[in-house]
Structure formats: C-alpha cells, structure tokens
Protein backbone atom coordinates (compact mmCIF):
# COMPACT_ATOMS: atom_id res chain seq x y z
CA UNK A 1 -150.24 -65.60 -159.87
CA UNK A 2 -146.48 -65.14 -158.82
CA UNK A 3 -145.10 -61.77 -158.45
CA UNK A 4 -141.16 -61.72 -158.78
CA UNK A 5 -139.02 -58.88 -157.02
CA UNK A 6 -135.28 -58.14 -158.05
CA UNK A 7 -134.03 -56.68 -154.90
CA UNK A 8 -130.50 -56.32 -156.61
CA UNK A 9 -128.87 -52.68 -156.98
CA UNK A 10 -129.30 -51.93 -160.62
CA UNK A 11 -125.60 -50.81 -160.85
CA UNK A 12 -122.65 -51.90 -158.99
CA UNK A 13 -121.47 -49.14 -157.02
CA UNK A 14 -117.38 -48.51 -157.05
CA UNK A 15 -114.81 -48.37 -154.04
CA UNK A 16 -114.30 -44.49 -153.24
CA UNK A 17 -112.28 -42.33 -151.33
CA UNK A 18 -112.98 -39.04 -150.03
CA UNK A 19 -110.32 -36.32 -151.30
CA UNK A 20 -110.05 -34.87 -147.98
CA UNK A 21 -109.01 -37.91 -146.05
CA UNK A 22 -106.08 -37.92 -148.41
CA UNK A 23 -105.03 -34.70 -148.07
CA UNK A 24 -104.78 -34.93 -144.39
CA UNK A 25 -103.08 -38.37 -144.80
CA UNK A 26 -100.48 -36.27 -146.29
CA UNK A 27 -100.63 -33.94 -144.62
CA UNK A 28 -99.97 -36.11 -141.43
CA UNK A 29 -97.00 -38.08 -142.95
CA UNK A 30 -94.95 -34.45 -143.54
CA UNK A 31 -95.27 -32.79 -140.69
CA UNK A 32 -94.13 -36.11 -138.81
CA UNK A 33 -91.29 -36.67 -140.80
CA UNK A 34 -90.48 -32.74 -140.38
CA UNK A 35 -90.91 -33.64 -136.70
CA UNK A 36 -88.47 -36.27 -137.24
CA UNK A 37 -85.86 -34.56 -138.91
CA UNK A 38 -86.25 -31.47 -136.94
CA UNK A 39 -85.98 -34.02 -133.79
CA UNK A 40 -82.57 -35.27 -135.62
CA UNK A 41 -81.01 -31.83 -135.77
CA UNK A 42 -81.82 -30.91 -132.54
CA UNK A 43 -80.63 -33.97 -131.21
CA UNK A 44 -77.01 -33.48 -132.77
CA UNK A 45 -77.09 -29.97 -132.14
CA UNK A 46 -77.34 -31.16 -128.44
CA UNK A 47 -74.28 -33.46 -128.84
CA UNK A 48 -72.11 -30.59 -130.10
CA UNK A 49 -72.94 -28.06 -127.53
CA UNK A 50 -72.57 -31.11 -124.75
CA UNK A 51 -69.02 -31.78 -126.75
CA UNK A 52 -68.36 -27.94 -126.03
CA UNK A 53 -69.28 -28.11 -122.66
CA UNK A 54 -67.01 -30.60 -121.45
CA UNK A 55 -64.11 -28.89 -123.67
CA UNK A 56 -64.69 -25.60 -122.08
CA UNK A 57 -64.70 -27.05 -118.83
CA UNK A 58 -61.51 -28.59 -118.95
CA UNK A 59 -60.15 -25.46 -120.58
CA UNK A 60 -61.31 -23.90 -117.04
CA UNK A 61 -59.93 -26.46 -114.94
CA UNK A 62 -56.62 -25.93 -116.69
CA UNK A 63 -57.21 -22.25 -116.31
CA UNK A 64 -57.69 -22.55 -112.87
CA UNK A 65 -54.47 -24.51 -112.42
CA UNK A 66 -52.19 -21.93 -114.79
CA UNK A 67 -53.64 -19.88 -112.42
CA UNK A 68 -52.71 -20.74 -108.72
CA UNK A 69 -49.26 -21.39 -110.82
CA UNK A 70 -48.89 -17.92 -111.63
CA UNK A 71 -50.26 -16.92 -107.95
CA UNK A 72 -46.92 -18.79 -107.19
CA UNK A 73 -44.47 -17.82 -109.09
CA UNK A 74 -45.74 -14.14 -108.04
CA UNK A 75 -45.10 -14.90 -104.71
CA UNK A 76 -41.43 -16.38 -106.00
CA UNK A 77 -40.70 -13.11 -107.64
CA UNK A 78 -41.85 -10.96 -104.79
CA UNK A 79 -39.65 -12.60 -102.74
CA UNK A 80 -37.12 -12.67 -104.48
CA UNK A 81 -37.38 -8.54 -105.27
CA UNK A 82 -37.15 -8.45 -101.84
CA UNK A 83 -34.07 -10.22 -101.69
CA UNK A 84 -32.90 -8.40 -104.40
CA UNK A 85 -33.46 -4.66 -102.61
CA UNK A 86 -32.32 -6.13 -99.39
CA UNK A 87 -28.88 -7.43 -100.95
CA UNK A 88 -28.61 -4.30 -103.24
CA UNK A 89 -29.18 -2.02 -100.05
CA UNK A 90 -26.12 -4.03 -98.37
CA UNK A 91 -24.01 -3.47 -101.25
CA UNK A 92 -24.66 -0.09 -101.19
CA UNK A 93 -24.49 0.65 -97.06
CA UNK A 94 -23.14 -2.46 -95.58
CA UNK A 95 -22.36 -0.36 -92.55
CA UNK A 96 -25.49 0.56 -91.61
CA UNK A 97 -26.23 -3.27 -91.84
CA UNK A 98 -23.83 -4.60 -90.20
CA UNK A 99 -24.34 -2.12 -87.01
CA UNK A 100 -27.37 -3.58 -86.92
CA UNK A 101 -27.01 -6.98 -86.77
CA UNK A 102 -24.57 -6.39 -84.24
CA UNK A 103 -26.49 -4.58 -82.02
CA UNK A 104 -29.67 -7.13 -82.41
CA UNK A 105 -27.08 -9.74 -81.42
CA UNK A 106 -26.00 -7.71 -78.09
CA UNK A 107 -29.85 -6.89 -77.38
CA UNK A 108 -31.07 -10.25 -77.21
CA UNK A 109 -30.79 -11.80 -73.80
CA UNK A 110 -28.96 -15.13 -73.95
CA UNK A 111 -32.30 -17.29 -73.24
CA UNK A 112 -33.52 -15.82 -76.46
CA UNK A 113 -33.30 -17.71 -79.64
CA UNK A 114 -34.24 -16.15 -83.23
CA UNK A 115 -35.90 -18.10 -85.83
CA UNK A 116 -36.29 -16.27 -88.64
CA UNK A 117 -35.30 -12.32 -89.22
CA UNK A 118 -36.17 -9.27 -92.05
CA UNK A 119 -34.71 -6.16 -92.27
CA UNK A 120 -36.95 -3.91 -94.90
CA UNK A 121 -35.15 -0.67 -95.67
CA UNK A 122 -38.64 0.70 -97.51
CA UNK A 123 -39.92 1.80 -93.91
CA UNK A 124 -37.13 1.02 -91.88
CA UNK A 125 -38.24 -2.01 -89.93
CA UNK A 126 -36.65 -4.82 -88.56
CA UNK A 127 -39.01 -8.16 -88.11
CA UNK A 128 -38.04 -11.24 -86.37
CA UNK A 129 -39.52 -14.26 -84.08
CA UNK A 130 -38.04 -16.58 -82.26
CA UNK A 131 -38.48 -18.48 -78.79
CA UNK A 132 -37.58 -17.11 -75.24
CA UNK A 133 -37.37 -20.57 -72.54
CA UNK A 134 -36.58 -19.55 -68.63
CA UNK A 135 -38.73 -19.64 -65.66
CA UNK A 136 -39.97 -16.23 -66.71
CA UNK A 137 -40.39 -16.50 -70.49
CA UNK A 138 -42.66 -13.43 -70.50
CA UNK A 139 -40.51 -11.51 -68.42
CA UNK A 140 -37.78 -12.20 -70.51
CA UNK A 141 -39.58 -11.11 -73.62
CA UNK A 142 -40.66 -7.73 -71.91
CA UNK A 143 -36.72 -7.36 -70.98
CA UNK A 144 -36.10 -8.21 -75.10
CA UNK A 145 -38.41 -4.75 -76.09
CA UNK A 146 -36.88 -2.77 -72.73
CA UNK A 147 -33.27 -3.59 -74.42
CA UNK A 148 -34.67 -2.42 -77.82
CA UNK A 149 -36.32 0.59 -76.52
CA UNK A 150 -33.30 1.82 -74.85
CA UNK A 151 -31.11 1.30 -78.23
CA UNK A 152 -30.29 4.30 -80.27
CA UNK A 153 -30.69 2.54 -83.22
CA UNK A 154 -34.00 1.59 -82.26
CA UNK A 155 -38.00 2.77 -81.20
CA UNK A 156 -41.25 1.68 -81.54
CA UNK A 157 -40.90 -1.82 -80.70
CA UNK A 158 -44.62 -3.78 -80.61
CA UNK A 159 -45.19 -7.15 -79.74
CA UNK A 160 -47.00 -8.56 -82.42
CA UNK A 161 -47.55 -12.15 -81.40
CA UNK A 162 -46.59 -14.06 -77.89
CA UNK A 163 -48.18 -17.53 -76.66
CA UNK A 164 -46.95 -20.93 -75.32
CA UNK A 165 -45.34 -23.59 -76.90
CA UNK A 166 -47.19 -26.51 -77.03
CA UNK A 167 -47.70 -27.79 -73.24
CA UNK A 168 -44.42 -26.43 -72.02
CA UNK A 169 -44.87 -23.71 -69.65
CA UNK A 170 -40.98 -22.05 -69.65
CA UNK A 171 -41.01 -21.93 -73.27
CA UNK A 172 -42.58 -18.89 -75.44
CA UNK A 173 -42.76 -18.02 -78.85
CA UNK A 174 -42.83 -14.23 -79.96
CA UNK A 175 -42.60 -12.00 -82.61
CA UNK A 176 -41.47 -8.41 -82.77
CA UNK A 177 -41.55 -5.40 -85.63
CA UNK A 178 -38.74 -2.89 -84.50
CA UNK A 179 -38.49 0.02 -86.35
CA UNK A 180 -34.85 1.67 -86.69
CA UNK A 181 -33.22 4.70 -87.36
CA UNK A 182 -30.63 4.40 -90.56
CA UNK A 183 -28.63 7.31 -89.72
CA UNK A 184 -27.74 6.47 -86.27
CA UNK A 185 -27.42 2.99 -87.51
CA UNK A 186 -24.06 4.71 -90.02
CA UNK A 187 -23.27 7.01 -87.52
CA UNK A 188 -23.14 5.82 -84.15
CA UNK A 189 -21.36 2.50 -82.85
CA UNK A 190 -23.50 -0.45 -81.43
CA UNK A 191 -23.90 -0.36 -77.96
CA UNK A 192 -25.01 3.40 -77.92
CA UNK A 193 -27.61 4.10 -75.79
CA UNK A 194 -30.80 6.19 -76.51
CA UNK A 195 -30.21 10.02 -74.75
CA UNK A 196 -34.24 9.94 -73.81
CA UNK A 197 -33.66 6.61 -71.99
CA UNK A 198 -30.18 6.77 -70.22
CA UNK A 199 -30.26 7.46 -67.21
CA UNK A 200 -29.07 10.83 -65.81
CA UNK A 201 -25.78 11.29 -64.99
CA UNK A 202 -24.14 11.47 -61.00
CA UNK A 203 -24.39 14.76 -59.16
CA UNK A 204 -21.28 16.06 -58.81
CA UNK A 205 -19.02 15.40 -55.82
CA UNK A 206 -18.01 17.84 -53.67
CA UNK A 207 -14.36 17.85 -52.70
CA UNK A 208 -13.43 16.75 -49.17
CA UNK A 209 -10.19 19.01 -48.86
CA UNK A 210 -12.24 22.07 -50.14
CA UNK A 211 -14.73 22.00 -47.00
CA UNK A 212 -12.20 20.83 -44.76
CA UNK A 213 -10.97 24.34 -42.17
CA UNK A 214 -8.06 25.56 -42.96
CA UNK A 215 -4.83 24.74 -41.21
CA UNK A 216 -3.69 29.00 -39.47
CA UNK A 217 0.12 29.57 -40.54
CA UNK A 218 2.61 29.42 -37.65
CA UNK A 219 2.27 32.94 -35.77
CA UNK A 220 -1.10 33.90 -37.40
CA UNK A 221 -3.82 34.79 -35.74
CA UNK A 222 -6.72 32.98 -35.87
C-alpha cells in the first residue's frame, strides 16, 4: 500500500510589508532632506556674514587710516593757531617782541648757536635749543642761564635737557624754558640789568682836599 503526502502550502502566501517600516522610511527621508536644506541655509548664511566680515574690516582699516589723518591735520592746525596767536601778539605789541629778541641775541655767548626758538605769550615763556662747542661746553651753558638770570626781562631759567653730541667732547646740545616778564620787556631797554642781581654800587669816595690840614692865613695864629 502507498501512502502519498502533499507537503505543498495549500495557499500561496503574498509579498508583505510591515506599515511601520514605511513610516519610518519616511520618516528618515524628511528629516534628512530637512537636514539638508537646513545645512544649505546655514551654509550661505555663513558666506554672508564671512562677506560682512571682511567688509567691515576694511571699513576699519580705512577708519584707522582717516584716523591718524585727522591726528595730523590736528597737529597742522595746532600749530598753526600757534602761529597765528604768536603773529597776532606781534602785530599787536611788536615792541615787547622785538626787545626780546634783542636781548636773547646779546645774552647768548658767541660759542652758542640756536636751533630752533618759541616765544608763547599764554604763560610768558621763551623756549629754545641749540648747541654750545668750546673747551668748556658745560661751563658755557651755565654762563648762558647766569646771563639770563641776571636779565630784567628774564627769571626762572631751567635747563631742561643737556648731553653730548655724538662722540665729540667740546660740543653740547641744550635746551632751555625762560620765562619773561612782558612789562619790562615794553618798558625797559635791552641790556637792563635785574636790580636783585646787579651788583651794589661803589662806596663813596672821600675827597682828598677835604681831609687835607688847612693851609693858616699869613699872620694867623695857629
């Protein structure tokens, strides 16, 4: 006896797919090509603020520039207010000017050599520098503020600078701040010499004919 078994499936089974899988497929695909776009943006909002960057640094380079520019031309006007105040001052008291420059040229010994020289009426002061060459330089710088000292027009002298120059050792440079007195500047003639620093007159001499004995008349009695 034969005994026959059918081991096929009694129904063919489909293909299927289960729901979730798809939803995170989908799920998958839009938040990467959120990611993507997102990525995009960011990217180009990048380039933008990197444009910016570089624009606003060049705006600060030429900032910085304009800058030092005007820092010069404020010096420029400074100066030339200066000038202005010194040459309106002259106009106004040339007098008083030109006694002193007079008596700063009859001050200076003659080893003395100025370079440069400012006179600022606001406080009165007279600025210069120069060079003093001898075989005493320093002495002759200390007989430059003894000269000053002894003006009328002048007090306060002060050294403000004084060293070699270069490797030469009879050569010195120096600069002074004098300050000076307007009035006797207009009122007294150059060459006057400070009362506090002159020195004191001569006693008086006695007179030889008043000590001398008297001479008796003829016939007087002595």
């Amino acid at each position: 006896m034969t005994i026959k078994v059918d081991l096929l499936p009694t129904e063919k089974r489909g293909f299927q797919i289960d729901p979730l899988v798809i939803v995170l497929f989908v799920f998958v695909v839009a938040t990467s090509g959120a990611f993507y776009y997102y990525g995009q943006t960011l990217e180009q909002q990048i380039k933008k603020i990197d444009e910016q960057r570089v624009g606003v640094e060049a705006e600060i380079k030429q900032c910085e520039t304009a800058k030092k520019a005007i820092e010069k031309e404020r010096e420029k006007l400074a100066k030339l207010e200066q000038q202005f105040q010194l040459v309106k001052s002259l106009m106004h008291d040339p007098l008083k000017y030109a006694n002193l420059m007079s008596e700063v040229g009859s001050l200076l010994p003659d080893s003395v050599y100025i370079d440069n020289l400012n006179i600022d009426p606001g406080p009165n002061t007279i600025s210069f520098s120069g060079t003093a060459a001898g075989a005493l330089p320093l002495s002759i710088v200390a007989a430059t503020m003894k000269n000053f000292n002894e003006s009328a027009y002048f007090d306060g002298t002060v050294l403000q600078s004084c060293s070699r120059k270069g490797n030469t050792e009879d050569v010195f440079t120096f600069s002074m701040t004098i300050h000076f007195d307007p009035n006797a500047a207009t009122d007294k003639p150059p060459g006057t010499k400070d009362a506090s620093t002159a020195p004191p007159p001569p006693p008086p001499s006695e007179d030889p004919t008043s000590t001398a004995p008297a001479t008796p008349a003829p016939g007087a009695t002595p």
